[in-house]
C-alpha atoms as a PDB file:
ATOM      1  CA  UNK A   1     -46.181 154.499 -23.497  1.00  0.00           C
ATOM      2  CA  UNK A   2     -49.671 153.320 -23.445  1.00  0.00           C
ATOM      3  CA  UNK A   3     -50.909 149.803 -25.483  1.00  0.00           C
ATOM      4  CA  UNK A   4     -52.154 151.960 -27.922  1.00  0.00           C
ATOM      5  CA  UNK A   5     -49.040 151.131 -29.577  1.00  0.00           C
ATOM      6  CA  UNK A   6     -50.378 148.344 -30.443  1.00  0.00           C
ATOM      7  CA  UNK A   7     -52.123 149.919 -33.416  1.00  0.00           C
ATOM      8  CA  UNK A   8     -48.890 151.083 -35.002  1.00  0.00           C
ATOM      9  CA  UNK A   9     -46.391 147.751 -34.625  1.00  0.00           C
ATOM     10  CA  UNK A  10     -45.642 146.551 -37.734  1.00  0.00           C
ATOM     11  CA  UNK A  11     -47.219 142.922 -37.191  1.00  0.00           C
ATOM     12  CA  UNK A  12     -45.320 141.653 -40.637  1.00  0.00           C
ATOM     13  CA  UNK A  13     -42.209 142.212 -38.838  1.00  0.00           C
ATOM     14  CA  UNK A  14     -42.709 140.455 -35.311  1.00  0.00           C
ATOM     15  CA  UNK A  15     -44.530 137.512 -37.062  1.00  0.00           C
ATOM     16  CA  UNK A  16     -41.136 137.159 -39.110  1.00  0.00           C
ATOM     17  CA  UNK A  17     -39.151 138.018 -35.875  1.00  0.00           C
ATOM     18  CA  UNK A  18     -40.733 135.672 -33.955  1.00  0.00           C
ATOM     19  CA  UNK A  19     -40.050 132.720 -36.600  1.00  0.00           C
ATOM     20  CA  UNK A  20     -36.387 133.986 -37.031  1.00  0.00           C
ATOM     21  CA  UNK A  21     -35.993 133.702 -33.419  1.00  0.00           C
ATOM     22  CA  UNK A  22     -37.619 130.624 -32.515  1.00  0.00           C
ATOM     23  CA  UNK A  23     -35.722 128.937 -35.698  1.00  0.00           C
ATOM     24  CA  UNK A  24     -32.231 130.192 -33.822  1.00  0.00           C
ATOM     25  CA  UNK A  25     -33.922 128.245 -30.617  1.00  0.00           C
ATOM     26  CA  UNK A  26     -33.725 125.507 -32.819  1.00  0.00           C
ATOM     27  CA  UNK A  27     -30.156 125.525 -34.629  1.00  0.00           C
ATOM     28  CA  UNK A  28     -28.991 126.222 -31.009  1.00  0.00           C
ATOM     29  CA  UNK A  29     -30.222 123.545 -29.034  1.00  0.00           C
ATOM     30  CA  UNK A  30     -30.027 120.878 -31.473  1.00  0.00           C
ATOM     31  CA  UNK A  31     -26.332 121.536 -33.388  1.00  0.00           C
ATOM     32  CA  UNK A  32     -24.595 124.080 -31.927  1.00  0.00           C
ATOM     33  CA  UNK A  33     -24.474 123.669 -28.164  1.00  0.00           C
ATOM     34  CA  UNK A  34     -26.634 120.155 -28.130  1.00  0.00           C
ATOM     35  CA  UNK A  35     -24.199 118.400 -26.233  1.00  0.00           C
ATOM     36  CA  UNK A  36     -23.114 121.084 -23.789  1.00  0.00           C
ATOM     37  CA  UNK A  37     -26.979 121.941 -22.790  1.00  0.00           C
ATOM     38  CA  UNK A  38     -28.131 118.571 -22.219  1.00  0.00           C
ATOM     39  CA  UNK A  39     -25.060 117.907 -19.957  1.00  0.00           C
ATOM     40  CA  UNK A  40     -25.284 121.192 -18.314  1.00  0.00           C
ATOM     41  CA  UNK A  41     -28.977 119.787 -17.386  1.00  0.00           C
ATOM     42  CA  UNK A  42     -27.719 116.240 -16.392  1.00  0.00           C
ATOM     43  CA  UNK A  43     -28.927 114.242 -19.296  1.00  0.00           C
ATOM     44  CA  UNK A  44     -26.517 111.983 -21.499  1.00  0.00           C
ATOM     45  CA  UNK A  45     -26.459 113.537 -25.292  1.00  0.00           C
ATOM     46  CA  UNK A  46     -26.179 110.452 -26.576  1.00  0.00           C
ATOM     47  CA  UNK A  47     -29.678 109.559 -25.769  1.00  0.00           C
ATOM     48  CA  UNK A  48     -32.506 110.737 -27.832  1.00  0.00           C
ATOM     49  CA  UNK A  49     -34.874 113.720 -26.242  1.00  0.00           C
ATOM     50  CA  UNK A  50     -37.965 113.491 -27.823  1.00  0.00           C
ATOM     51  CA  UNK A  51     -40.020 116.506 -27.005  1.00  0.00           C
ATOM     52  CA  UNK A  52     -43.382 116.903 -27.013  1.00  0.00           C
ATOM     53  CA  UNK A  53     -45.692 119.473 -29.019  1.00  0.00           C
ATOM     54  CA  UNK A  54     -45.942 121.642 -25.352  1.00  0.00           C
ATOM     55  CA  UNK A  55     -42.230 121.870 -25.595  1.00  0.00           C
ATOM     56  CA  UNK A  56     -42.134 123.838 -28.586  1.00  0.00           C
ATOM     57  CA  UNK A  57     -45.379 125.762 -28.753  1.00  0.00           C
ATOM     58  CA  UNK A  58     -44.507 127.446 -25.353  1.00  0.00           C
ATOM     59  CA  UNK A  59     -41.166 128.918 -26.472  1.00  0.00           C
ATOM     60  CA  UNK A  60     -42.482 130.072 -30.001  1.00  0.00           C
ATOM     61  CA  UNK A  61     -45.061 131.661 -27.626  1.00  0.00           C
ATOM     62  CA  UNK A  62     -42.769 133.557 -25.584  1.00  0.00           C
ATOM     63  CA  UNK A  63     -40.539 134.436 -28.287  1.00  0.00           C
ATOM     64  CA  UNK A  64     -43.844 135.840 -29.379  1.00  0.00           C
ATOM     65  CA  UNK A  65     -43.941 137.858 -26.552  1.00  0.00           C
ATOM     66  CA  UNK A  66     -40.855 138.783 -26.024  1.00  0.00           C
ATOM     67  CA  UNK A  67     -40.794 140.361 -29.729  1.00  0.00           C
ATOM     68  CA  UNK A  68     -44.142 142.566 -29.483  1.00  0.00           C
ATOM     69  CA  UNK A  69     -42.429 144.022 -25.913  1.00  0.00           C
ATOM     70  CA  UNK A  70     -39.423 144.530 -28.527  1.00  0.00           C
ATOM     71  CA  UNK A  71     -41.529 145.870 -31.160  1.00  0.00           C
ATOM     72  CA  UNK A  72     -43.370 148.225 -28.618  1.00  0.00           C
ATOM     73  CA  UNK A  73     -39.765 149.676 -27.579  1.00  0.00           C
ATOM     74  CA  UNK A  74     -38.782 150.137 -30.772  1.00  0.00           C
ATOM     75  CA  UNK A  75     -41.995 152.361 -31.474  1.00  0.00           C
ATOM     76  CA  UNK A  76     -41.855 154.384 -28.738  1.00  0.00           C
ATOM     77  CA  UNK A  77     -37.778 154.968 -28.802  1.00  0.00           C
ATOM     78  CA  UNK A  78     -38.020 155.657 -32.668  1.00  0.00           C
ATOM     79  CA  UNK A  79     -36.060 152.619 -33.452  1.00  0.00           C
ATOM     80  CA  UNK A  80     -36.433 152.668 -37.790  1.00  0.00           C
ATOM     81  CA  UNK A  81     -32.690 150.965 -38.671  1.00  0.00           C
ATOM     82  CA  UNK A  82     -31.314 147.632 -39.269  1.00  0.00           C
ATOM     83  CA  UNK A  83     -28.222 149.389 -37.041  1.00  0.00           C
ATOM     84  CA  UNK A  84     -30.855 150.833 -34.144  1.00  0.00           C
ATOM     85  CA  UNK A  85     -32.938 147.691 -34.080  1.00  0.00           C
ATOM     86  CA  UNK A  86     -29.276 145.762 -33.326  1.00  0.00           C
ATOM     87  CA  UNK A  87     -28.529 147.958 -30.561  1.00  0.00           C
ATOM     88  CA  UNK A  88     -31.948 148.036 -29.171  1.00  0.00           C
ATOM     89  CA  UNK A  89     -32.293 144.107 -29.318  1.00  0.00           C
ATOM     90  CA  UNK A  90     -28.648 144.079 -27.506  1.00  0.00           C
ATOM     91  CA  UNK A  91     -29.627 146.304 -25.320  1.00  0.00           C
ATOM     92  CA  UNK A  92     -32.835 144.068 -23.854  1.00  0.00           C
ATOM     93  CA  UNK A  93     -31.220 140.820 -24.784  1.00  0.00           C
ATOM     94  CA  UNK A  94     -28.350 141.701 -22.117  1.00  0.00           C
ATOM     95  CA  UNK A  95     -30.137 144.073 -19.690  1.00  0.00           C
ATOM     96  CA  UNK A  96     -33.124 142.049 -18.933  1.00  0.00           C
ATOM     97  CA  UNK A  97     -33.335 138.390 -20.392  1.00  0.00           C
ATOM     98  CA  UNK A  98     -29.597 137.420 -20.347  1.00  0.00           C
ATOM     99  CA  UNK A  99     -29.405 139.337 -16.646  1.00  0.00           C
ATOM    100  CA  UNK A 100     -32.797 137.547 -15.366  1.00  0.00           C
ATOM    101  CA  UNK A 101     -31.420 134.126 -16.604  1.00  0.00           C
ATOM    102  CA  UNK A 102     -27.984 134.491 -15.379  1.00  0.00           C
ATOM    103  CA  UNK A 103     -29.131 135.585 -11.909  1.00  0.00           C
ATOM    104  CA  UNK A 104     -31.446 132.961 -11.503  1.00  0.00           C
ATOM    105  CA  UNK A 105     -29.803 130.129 -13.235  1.00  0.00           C
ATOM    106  CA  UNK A 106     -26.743 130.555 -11.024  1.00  0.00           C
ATOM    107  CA  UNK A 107     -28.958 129.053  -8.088  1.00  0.00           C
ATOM    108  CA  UNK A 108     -30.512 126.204 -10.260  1.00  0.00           C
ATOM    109  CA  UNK A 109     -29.542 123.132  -7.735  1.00  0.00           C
ATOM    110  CA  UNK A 110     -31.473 120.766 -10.102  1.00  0.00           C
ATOM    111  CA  UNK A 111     -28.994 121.531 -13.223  1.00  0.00           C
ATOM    112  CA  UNK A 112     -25.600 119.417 -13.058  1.00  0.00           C
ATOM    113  CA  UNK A 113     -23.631 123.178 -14.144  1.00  0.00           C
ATOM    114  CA  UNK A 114     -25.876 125.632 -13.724  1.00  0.00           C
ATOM    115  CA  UNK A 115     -23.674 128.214 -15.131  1.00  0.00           C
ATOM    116  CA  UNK A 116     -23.154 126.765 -18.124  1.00  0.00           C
ATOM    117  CA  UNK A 117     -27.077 125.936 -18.875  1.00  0.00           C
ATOM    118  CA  UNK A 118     -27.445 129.893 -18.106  1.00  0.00           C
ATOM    119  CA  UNK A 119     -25.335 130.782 -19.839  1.00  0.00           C
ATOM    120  CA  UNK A 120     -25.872 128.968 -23.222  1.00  0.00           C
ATOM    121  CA  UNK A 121     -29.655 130.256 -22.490  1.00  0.00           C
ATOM    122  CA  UNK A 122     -28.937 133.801 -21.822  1.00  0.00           C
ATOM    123  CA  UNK A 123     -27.030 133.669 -25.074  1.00  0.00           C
ATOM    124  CA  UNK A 124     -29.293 132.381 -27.260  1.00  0.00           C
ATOM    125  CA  UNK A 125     -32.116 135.348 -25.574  1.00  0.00           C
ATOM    126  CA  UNK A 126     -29.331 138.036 -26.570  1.00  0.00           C
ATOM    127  CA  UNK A 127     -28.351 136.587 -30.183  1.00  0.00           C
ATOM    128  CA  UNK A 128     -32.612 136.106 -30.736  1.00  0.00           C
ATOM    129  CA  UNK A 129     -33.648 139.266 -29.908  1.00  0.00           C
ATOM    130  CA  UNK A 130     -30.684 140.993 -31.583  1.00  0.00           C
ATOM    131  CA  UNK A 131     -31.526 139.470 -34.648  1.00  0.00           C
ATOM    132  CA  UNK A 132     -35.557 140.068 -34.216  1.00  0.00           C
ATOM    133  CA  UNK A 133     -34.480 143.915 -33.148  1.00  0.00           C
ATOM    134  CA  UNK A 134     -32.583 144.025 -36.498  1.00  0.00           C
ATOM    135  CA  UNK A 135     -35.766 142.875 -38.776  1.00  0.00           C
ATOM    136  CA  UNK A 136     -38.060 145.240 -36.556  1.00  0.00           C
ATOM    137  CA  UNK A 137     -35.678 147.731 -36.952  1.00  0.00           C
ATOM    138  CA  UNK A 138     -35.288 147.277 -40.604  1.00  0.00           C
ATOM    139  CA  UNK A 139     -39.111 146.882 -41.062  1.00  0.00           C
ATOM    140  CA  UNK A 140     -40.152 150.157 -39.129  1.00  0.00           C
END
């Protein structure tokens, strides 16, 4: 595979990937596992966590990212279904990010349960790019 790919990724679909996925970033660490991710870093949930703008332009960045790689996969594997863009998100959501968290998160001595904050993570990476395969997939 050569960057020449480029040319041929259907840039509709990772814009609307990316959003999809950083928008799941959002409905994760805010309602559905707020309280078990800040306590997993060591923070009280009960206080507010106001975030600056760096804090959320760097993950829609390298959600970015991490959906032209999948979009560049998908090209070169022939990846044109909803059902092939599943697997294929699955596939690098669990092989590489969820893997690469898990393995380094497990020796995070600043987190108060490291294994928990990975794993809540490495989730979120293999529900994200599942869903961003799917719309790639379905978009090819």
């Amino acid at each position: 595979m050569s960057l020449s790919v480029l040319g041929d990724v259907n840039w509709l679909a990772v814009i609307v990937a990316t959003v999809v996925y950083f928008a799941i970033g959002g409905l994760w660490y805010m309602f559905l596992f707020a309280k078990q991710w800040t306590r997993a870093m060591g923070t009280d949930p009960s206080e507010s966590q106001q975030g600056s703008p760096v804090q959320y332009a760097l993950p829609l960045v390298t959600n970015l990212v991490s959906t032209i790689a999948l979009a560049m996969l998908a090209y070169a594997s022939d990846t044109n279904t909803v059902a092939g863009g599943l697997v294929l998100g699955l596939v690098v959501g669990i092989g590489v990010a969820a893997a690469a968290i898990m393995a380094t998160g497990f020796f995070d001595p600043q987190k108060a349960a490291p294994i928990t904050f990975a794993g809540i993570n490495a989730a979120y990476h293999v529900v994200g790019l599942a869903v961003a395969g799917m719309i790639i997939g379905a978009w090819a």
